[in-house]
PDB file of N, CA and C in Angstrom:
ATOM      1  N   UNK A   1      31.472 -37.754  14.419  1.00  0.00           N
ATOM      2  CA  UNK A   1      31.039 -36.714  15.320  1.00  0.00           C
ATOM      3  C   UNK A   1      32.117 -36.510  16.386  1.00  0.00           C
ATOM      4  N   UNK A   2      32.373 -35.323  16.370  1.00  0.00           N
ATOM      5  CA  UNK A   2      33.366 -35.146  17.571  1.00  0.00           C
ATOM      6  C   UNK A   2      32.746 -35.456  19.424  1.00  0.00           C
ATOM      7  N   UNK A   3      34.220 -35.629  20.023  1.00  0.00           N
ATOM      8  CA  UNK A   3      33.574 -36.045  21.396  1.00  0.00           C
ATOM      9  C   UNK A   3      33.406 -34.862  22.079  1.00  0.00           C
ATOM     10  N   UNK A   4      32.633 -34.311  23.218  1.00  0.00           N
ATOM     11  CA  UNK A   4      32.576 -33.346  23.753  1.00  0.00           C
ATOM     12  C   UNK A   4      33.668 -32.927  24.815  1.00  0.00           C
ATOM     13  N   UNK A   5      34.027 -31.854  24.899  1.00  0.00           N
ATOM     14  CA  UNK A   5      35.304 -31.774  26.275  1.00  0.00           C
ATOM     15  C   UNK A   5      35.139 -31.818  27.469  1.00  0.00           C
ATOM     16  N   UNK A   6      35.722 -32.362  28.086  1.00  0.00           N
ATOM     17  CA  UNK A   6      35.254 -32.761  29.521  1.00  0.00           C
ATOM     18  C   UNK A   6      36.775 -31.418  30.571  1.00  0.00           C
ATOM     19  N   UNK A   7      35.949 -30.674  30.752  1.00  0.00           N
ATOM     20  CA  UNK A   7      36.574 -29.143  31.328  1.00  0.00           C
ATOM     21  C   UNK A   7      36.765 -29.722  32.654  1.00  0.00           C
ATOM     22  N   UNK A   8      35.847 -29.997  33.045  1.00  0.00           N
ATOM     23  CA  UNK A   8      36.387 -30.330  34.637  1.00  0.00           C
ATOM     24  C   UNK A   8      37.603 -31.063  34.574  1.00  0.00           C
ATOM     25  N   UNK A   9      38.023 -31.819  33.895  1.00  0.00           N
ATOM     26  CA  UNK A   9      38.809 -33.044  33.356  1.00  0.00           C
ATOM     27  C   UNK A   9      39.800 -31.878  33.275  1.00  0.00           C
ATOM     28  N   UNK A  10      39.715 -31.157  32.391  1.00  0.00           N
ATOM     29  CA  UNK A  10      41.177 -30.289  31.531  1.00  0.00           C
ATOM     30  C   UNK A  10      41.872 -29.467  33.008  1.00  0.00           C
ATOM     31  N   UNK A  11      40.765 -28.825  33.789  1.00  0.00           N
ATOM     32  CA  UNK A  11      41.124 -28.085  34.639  1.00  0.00           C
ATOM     33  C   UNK A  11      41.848 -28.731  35.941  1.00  0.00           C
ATOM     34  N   UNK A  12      41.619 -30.041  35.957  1.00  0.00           N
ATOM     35  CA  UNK A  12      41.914 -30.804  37.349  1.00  0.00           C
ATOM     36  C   UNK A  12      43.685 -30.936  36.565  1.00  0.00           C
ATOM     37  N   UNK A  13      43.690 -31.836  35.708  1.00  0.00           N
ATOM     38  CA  UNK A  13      44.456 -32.236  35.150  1.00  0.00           C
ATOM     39  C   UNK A  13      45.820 -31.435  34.438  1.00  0.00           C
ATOM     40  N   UNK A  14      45.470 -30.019  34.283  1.00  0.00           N
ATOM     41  CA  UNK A  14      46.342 -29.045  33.595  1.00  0.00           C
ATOM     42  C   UNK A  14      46.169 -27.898  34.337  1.00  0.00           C
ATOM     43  N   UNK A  15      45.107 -26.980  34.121  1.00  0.00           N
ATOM     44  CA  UNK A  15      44.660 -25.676  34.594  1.00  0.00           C
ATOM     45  C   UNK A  15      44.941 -25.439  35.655  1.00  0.00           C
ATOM     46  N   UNK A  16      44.858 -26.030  36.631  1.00  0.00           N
ATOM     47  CA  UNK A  16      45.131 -26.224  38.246  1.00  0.00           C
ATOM     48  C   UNK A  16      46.124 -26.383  38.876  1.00  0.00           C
ATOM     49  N   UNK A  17      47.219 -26.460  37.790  1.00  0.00           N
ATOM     50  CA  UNK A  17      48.400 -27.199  38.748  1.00  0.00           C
ATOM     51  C   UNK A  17      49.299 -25.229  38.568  1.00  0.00           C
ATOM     52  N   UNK A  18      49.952 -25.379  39.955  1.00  0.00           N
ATOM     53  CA  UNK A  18      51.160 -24.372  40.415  1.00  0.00           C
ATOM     54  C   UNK A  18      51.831 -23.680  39.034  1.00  0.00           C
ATOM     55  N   UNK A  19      52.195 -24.625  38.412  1.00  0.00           N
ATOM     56  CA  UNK A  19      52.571 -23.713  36.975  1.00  0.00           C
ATOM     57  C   UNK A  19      51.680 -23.154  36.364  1.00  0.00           C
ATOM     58  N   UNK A  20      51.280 -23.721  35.738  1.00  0.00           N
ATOM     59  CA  UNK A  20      49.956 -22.647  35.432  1.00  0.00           C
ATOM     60  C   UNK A  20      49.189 -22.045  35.581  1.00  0.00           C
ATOM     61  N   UNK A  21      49.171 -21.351  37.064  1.00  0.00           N
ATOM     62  CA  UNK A  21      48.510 -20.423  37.741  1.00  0.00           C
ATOM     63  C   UNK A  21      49.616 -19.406  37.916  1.00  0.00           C
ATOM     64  N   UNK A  22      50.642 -20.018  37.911  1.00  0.00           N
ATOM     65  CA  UNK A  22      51.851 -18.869  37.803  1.00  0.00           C
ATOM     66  C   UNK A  22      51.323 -18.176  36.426  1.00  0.00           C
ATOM     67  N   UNK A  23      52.098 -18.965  35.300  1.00  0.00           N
ATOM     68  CA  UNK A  23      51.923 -18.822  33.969  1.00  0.00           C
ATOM     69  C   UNK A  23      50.760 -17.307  33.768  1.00  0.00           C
ATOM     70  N   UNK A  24      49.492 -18.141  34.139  1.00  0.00           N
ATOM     71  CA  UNK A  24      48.384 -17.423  34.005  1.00  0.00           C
ATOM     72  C   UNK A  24      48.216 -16.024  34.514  1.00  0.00           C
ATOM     73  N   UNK A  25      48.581 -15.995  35.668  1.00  0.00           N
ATOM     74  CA  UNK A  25      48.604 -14.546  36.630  1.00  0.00           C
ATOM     75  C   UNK A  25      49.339 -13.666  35.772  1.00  0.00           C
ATOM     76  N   UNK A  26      50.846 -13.942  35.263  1.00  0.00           N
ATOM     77  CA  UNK A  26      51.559 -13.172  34.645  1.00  0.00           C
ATOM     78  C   UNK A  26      50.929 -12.476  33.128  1.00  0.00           C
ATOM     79  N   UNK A  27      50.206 -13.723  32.491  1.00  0.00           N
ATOM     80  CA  UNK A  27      49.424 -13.160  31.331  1.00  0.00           C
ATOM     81  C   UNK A  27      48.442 -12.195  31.318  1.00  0.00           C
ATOM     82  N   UNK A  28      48.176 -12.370  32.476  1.00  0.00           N
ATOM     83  CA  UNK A  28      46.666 -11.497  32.939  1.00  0.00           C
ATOM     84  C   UNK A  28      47.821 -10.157  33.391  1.00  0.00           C
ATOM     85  N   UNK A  29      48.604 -10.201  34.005  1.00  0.00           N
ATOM     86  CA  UNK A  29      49.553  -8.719  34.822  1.00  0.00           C
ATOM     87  C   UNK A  29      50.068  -8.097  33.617  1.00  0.00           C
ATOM     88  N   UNK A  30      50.220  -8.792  32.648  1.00  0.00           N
ATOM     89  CA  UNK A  30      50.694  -8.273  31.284  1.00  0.00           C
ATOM     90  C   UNK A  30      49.288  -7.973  30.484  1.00  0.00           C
ATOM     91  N   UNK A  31      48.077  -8.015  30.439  1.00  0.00           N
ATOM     92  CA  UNK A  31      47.191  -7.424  29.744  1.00  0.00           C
ATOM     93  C   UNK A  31      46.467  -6.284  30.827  1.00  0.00           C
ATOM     94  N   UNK A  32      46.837  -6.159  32.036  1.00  0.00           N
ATOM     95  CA  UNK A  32      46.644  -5.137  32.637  1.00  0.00           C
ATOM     96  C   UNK A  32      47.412  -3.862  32.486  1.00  0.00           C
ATOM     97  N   UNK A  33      48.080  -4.232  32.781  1.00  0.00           N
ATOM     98  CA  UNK A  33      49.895  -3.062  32.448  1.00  0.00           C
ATOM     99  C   UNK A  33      49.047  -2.544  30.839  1.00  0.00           C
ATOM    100  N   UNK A  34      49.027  -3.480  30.104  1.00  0.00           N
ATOM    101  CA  UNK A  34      48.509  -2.652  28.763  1.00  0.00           C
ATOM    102  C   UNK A  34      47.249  -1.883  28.787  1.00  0.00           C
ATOM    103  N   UNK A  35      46.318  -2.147  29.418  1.00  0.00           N
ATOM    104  CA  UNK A  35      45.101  -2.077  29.786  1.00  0.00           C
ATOM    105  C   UNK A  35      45.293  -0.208  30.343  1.00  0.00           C
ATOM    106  N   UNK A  36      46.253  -0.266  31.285  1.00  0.00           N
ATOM    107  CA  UNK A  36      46.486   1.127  32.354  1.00  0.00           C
ATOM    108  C   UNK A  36      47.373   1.962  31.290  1.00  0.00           C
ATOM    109  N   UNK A  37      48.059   1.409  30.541  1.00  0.00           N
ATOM    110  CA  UNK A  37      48.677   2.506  29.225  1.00  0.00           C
ATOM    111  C   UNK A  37      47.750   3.028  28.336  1.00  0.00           C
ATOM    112  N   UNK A  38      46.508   2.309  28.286  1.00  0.00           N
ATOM    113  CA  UNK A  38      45.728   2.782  27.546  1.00  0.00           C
ATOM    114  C   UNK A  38      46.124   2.429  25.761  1.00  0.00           C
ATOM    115  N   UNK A  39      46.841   0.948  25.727  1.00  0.00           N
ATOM    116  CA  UNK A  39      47.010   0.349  24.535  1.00  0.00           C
ATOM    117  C   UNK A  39      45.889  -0.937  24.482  1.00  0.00           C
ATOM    118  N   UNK A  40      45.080  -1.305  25.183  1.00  0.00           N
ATOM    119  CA  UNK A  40      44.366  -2.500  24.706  1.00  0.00           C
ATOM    120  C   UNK A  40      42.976  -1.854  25.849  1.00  0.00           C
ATOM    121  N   UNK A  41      41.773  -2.879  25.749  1.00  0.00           N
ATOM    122  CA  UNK A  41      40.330  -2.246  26.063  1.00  0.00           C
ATOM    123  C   UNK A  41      39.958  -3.425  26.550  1.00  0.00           C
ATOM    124  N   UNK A  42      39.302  -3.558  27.507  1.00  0.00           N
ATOM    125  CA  UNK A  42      38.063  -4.617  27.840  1.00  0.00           C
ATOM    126  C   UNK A  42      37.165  -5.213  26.306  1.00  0.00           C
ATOM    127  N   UNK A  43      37.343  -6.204  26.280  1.00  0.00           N
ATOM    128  CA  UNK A  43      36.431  -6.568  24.879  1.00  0.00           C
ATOM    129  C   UNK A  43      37.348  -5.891  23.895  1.00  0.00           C
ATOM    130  N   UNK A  44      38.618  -5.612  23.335  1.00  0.00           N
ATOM    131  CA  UNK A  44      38.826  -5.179  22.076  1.00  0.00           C
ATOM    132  C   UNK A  44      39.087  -6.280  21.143  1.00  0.00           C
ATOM    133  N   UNK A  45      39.065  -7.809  21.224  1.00  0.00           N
ATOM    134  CA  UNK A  45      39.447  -9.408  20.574  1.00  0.00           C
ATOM    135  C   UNK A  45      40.708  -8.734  20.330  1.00  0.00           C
ATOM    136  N   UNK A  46      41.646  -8.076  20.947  1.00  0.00           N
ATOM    137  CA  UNK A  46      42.906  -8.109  21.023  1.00  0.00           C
ATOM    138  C   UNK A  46      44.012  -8.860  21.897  1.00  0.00           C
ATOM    139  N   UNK A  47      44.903  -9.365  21.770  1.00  0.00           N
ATOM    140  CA  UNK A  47      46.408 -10.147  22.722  1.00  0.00           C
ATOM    141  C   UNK A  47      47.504  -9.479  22.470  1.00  0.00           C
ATOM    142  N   UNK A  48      47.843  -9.554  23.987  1.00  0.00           N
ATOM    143  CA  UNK A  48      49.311  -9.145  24.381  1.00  0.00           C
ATOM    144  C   UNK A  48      49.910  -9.994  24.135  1.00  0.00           C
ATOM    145  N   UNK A  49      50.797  -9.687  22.991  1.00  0.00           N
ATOM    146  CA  UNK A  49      51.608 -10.512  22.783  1.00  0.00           C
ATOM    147  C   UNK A  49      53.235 -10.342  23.627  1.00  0.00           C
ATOM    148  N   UNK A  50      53.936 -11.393  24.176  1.00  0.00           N
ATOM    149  CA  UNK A  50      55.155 -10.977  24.265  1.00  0.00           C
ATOM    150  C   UNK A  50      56.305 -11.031  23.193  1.00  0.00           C
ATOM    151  N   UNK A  51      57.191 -10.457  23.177  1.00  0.00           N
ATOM    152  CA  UNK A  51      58.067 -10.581  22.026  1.00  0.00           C
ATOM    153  C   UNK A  51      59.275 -11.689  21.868  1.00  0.00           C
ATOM    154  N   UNK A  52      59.772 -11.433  23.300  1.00  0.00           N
ATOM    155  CA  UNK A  52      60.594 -12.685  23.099  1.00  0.00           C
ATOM    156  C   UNK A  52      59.975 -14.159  23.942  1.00  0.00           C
ATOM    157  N   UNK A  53      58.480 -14.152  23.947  1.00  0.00           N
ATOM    158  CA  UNK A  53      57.803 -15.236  23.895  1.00  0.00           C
ATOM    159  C   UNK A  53      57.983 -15.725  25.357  1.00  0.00           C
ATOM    160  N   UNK A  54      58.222 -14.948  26.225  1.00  0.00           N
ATOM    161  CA  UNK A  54      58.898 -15.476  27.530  1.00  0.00           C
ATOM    162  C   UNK A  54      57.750 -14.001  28.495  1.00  0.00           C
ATOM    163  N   UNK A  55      56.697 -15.483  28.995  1.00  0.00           N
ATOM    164  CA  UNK A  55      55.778 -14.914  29.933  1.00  0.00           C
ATOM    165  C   UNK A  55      55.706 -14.107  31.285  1.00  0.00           C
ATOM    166  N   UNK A  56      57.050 -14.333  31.416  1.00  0.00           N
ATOM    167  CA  UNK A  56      57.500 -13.774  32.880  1.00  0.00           C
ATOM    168  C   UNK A  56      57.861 -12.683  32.699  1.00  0.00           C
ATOM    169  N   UNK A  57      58.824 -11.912  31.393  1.00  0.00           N
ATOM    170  CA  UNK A  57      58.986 -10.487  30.886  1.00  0.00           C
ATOM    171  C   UNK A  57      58.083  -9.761  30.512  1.00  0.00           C
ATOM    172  N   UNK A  58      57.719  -8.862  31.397  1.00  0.00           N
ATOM    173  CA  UNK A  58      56.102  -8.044  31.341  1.00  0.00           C
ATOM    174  C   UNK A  58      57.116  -6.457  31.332  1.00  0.00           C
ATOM    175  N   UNK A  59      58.272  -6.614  30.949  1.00  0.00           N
ATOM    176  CA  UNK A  59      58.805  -5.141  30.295  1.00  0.00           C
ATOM    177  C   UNK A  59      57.686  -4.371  29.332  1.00  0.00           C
ATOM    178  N   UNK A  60      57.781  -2.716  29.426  1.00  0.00           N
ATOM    179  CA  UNK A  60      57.202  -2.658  28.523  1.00  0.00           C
ATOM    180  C   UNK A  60      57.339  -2.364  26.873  1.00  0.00           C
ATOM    181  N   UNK A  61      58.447  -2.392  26.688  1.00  0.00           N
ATOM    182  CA  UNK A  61      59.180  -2.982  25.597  1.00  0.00           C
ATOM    183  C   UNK A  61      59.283  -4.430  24.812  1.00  0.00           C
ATOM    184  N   UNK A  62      58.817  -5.438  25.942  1.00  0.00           N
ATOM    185  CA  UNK A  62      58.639  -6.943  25.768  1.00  0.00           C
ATOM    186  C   UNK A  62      56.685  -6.975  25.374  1.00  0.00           C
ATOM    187  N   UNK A  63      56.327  -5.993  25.189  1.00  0.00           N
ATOM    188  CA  UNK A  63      54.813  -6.220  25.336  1.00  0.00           C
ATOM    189  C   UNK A  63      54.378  -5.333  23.954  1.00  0.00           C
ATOM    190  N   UNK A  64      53.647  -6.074  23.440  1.00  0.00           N
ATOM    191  CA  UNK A  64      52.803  -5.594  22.285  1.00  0.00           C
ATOM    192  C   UNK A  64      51.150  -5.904  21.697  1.00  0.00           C
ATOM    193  N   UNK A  65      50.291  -5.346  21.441  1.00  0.00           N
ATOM    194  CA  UNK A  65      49.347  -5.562  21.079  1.00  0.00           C
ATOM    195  C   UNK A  65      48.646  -5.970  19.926  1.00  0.00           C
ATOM    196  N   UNK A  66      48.251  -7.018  19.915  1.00  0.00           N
ATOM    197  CA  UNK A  66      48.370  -7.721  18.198  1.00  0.00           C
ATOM    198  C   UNK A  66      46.942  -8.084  18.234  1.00  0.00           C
ATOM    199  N   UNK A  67      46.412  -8.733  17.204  1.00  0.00           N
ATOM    200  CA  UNK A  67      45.296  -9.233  16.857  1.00  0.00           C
ATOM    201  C   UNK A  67      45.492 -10.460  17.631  1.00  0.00           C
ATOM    202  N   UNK A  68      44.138 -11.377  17.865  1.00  0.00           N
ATOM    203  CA  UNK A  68      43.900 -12.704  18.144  1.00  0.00           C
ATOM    204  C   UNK A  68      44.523 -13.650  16.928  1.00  0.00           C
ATOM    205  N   UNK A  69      44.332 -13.130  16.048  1.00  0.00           N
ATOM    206  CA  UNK A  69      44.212 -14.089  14.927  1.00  0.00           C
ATOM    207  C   UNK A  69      46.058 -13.949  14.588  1.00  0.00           C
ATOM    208  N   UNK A  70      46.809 -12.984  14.747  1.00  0.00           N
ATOM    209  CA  UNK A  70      48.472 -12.870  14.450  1.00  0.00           C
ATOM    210  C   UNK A  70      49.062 -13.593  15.816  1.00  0.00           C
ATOM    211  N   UNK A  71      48.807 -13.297  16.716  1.00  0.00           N
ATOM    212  CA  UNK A  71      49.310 -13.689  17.825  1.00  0.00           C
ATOM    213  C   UNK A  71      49.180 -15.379  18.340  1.00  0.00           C
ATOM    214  N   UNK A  72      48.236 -15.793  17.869  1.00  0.00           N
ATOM    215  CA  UNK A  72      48.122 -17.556  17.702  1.00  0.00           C
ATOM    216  C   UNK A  72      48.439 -18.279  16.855  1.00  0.00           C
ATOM    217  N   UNK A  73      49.294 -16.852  15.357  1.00  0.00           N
ATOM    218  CA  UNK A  73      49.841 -18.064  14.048  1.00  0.00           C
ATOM    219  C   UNK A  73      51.256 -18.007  14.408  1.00  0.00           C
ATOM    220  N   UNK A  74      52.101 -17.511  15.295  1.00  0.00           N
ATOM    221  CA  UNK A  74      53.273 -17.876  15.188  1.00  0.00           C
ATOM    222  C   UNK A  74      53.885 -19.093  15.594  1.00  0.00           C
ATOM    223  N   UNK A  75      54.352 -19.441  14.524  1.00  0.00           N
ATOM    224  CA  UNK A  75      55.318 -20.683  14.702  1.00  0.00           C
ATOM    225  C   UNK A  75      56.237 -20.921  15.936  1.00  0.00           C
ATOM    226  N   UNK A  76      55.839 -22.323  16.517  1.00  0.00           N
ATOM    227  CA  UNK A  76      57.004 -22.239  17.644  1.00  0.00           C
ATOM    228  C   UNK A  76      58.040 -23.019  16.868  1.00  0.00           C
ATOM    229  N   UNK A  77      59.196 -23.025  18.178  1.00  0.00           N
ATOM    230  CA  UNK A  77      60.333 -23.482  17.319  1.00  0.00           C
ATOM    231  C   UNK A  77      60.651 -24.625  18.254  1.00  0.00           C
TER     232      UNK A  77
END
């Protein structure tokens, strides 16, 4: 049986810290920007993907709209 996740745990420990609230803000400023072009929707199970994988480039040339399911199989390197 699997163990259950302890979130408070993940969030103290990861979620919370300075980088990743950076990180995060930018992901969210990049599904807005798409959001105001009128390429992605509230609720569409769609991701902005970036292209050259680098979260801080919210060009809109660096930004594309992919499925959930394409955008979480790419291979990192």
């Amino acid at each position: 049986m699997a163990t259950k996740r302890n979130y408070k745990s993940e969030y103290k420990n990861y979620h919370s810290k300075p980088k990743q609230k950076k990180r995060r803000a930018q992901r969210n400023s990049a599904r807005s920007k798409m959001v105001k072009a009128g390429k992605a929707r509230k609720g569409d199970g769609k991701d902005v993907h970036h292209r050259n994988r680098n979260t801080k480039d919210n060009r809109s040339k660096n930004l594309a709209v992919v499925s959930k399911r394409k955008n979480r199989s790419f291979k990192r390197k």
